[in-house]
N, C-alpha and C. Protein backbone atom coordinates (compact mmCIF):
# COMPACT_ATOMS: atom_id res chain seq x y z
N UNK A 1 4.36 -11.80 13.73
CA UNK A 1 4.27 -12.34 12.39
C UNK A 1 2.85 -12.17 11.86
N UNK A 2 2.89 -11.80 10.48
CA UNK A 2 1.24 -11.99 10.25
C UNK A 2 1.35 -12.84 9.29
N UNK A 3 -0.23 -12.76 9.31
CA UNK A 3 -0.74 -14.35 8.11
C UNK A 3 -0.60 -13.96 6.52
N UNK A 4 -0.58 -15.21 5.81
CA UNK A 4 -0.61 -14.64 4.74
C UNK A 4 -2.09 -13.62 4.03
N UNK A 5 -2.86 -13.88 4.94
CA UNK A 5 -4.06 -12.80 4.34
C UNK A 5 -3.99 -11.76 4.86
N UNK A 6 -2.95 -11.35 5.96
CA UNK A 6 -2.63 -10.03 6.28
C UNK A 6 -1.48 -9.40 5.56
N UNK A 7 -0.69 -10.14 4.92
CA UNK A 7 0.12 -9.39 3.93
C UNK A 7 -0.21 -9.28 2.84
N UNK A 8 -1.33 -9.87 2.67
CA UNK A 8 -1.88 -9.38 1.16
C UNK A 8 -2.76 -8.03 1.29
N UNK A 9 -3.32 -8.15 2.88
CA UNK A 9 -3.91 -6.97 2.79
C UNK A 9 -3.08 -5.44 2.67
N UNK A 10 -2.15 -5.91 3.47
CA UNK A 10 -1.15 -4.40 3.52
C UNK A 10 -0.63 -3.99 2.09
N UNK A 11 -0.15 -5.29 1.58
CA UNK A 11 0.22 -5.09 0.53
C UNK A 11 -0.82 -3.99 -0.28
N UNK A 12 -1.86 -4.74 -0.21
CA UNK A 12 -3.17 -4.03 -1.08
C UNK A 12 -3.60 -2.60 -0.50
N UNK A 13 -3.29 -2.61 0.48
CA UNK A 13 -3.00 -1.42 1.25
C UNK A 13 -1.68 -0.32 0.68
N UNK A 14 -0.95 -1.07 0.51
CA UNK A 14 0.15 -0.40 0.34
C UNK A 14 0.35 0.02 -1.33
N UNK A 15 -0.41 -0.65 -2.19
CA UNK A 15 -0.60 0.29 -3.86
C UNK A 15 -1.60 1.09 -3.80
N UNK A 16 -2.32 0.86 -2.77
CA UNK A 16 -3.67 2.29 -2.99
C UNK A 16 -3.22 3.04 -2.57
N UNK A 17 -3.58 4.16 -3.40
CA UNK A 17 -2.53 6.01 -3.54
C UNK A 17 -3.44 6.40 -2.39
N UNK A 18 -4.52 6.38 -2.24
CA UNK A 18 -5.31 7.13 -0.88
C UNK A 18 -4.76 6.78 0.31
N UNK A 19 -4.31 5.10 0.22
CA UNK A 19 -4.27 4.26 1.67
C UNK A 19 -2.94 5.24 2.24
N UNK A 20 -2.86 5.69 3.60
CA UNK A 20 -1.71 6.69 3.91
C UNK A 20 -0.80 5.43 4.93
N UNK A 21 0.30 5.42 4.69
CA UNK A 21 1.02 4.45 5.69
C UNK A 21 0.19 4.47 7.14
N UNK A 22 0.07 5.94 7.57
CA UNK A 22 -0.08 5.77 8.86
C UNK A 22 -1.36 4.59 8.82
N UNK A 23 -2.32 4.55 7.89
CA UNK A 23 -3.75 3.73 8.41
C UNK A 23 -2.89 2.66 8.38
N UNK A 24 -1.56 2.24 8.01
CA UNK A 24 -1.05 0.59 7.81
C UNK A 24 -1.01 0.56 9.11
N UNK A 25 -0.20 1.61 9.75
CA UNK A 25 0.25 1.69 10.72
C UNK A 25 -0.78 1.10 11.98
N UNK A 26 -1.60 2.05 11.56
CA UNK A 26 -3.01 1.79 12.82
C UNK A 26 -3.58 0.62 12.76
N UNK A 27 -3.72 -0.06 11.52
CA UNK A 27 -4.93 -1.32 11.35
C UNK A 27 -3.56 -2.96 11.55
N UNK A 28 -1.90 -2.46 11.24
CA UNK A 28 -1.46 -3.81 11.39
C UNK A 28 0.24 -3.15 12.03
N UNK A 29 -0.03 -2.14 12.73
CA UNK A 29 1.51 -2.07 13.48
C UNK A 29 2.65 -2.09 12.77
N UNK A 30 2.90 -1.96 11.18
CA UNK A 30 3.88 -1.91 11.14
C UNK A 30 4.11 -0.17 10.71
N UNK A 31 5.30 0.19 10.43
CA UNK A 31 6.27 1.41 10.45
C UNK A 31 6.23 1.97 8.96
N UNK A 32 6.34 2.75 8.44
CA UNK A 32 6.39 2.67 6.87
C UNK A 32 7.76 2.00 6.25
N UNK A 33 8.89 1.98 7.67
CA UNK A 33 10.38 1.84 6.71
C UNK A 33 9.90 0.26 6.73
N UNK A 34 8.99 -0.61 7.78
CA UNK A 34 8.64 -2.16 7.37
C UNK A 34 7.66 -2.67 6.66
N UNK A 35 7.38 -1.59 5.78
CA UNK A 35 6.10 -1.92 4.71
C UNK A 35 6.51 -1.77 3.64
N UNK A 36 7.95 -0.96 3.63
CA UNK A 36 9.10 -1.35 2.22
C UNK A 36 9.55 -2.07 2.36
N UNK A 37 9.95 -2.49 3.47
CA UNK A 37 10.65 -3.90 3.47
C UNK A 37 9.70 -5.18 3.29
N UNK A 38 8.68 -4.98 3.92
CA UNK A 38 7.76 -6.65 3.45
C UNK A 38 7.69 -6.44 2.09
N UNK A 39 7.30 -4.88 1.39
CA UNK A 39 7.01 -4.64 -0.21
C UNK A 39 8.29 -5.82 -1.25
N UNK A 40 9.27 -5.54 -0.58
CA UNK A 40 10.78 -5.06 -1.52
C UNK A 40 10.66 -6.98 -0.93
N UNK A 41 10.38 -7.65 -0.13
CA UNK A 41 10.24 -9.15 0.22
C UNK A 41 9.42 -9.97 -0.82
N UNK A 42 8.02 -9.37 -0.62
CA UNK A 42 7.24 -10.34 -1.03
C UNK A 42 6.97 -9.66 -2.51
N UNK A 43 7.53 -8.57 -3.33
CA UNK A 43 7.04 -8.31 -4.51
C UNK A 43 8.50 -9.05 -5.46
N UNK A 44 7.93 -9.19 -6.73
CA UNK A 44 9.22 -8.94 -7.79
C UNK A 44 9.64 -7.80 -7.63
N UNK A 45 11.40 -8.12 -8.36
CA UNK A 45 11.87 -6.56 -7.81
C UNK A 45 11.56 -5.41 -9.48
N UNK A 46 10.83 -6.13 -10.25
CA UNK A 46 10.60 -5.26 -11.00
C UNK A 46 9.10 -4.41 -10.73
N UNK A 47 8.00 -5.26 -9.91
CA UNK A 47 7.19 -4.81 -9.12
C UNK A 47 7.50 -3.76 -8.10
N UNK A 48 8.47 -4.22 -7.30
CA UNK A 48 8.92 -3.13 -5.93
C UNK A 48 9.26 -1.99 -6.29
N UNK A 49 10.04 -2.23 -7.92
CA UNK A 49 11.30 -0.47 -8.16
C UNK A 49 9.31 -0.15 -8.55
N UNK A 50 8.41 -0.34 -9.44
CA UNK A 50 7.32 0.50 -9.68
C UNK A 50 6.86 1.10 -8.88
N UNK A 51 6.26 -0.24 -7.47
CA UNK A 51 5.38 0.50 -6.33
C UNK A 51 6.28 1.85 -5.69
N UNK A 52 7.80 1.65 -5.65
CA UNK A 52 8.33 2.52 -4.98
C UNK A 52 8.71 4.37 -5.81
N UNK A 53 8.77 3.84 -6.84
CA UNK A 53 8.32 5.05 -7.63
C UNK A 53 7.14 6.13 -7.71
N UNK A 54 5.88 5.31 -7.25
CA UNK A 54 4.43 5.69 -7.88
C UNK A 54 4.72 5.94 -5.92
N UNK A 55 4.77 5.45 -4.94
CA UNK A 55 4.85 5.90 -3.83
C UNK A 55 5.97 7.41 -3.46
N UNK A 56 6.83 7.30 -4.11
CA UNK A 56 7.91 8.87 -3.84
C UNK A 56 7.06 9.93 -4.48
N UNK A 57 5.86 9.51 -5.69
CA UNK A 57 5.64 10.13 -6.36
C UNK A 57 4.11 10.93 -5.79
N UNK A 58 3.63 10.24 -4.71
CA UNK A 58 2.36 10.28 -4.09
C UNK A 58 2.37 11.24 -3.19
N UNK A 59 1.50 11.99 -2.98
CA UNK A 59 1.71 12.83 -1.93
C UNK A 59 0.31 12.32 -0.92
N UNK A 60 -0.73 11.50 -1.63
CA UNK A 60 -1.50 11.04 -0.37
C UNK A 60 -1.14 9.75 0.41
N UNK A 61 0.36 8.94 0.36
CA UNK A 61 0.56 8.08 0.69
C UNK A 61 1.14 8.84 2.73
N UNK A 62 1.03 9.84 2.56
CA UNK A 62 1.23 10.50 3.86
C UNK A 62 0.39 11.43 4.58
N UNK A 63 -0.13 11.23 5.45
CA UNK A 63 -1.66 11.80 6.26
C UNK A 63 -0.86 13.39 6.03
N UNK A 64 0.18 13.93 6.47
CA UNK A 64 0.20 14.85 6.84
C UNK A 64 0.40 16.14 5.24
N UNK A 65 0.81 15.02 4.22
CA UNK A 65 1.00 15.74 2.97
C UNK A 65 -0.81 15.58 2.32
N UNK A 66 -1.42 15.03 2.65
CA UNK A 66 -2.95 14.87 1.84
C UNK A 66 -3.68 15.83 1.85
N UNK A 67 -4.81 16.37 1.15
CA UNK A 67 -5.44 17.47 1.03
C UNK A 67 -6.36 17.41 1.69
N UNK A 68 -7.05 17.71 2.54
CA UNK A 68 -8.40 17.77 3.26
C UNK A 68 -9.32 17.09 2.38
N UNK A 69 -9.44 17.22 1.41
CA UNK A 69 -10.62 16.98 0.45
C UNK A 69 -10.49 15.56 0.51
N UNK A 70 -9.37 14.99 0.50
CA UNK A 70 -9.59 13.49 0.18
C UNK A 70 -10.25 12.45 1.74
N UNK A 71 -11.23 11.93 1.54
CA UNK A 71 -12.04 11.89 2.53
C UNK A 71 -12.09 10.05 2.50
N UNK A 72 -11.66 9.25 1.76
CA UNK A 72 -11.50 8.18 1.73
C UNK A 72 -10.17 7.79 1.66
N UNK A 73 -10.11 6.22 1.66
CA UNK A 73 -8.72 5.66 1.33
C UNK A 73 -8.36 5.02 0.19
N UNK A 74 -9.42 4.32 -0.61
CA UNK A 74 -9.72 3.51 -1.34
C UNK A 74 -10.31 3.86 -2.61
N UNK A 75 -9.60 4.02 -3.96
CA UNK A 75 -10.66 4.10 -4.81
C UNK A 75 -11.29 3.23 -5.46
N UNK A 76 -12.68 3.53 -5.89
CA UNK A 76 -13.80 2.90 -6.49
C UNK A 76 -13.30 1.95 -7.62
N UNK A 77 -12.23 2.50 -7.95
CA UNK A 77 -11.89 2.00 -9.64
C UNK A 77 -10.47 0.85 -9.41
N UNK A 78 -10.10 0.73 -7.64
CA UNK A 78 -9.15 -0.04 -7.57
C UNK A 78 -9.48 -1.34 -7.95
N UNK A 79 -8.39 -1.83 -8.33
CA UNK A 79 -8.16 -3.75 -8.37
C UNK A 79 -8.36 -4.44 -7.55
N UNK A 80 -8.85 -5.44 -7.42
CA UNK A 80 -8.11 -6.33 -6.18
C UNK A 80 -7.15 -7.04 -6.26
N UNK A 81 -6.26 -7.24 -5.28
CA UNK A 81 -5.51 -7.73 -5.08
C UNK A 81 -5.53 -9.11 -4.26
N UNK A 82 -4.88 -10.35 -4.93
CA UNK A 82 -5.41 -11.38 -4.72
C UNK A 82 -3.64 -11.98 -4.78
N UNK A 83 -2.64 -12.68 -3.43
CA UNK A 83 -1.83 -13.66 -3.56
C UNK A 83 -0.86 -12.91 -4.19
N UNK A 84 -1.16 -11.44 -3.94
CA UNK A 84 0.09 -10.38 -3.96
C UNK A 84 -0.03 -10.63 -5.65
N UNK A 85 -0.84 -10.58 -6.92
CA UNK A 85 -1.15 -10.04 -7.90
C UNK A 85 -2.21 -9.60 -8.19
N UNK A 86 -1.93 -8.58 -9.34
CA UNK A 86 -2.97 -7.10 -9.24
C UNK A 86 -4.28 -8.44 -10.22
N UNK A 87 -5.48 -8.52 -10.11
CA UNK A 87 -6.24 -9.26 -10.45
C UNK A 87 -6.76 -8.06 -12.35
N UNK A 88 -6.86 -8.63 -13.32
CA UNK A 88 -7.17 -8.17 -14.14
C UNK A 88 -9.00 -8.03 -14.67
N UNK A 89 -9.56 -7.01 -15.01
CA UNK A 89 -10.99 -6.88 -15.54
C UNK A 89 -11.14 -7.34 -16.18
């Protein structure tokens, strides 16, 4: 089971287009088919159909589809994510 500040992290993990499942994988053990499922749990489901869209739509959400060039996980210009909502500027 994880804490609630570890599902906020994955979560937050899991809308960044760089973050690739596998690093979910490595930093909190879960699978990608259980990081749709905590997604499709702890989001609205009008939240989940988005993330899951903008994710089919990603090609760096998978180590093996990413371009060499991309050398981080995280971009500069992301949100934070705070209690599983996107925090506004």
């Amino acid at each position: 089971m994880h804490s609630a500040e570890d599902k906020d992290r994955i979560i937050q993990m899991a809308w960044e287009d760089r973050t690739p499942f596998e690093a979910i994988r490595v930093q909190f053990g879960l699978k990608e088919d259980e990081v749709k499922a905590l997604m499709k749990r702890e989001l609205k489901a009008s939240s989940y159909r988005l993330w899951r869209e903008r994710v089919e739509a990603c090609t760096t959400k998978h180590a093996k589809l990413r371009s060499n060039d991309i050398d981080r996980f995280k971009s500069k210009a992301q949100r934070a994510i705070t209690n599983n909502k996107i925090s506004k500027r």
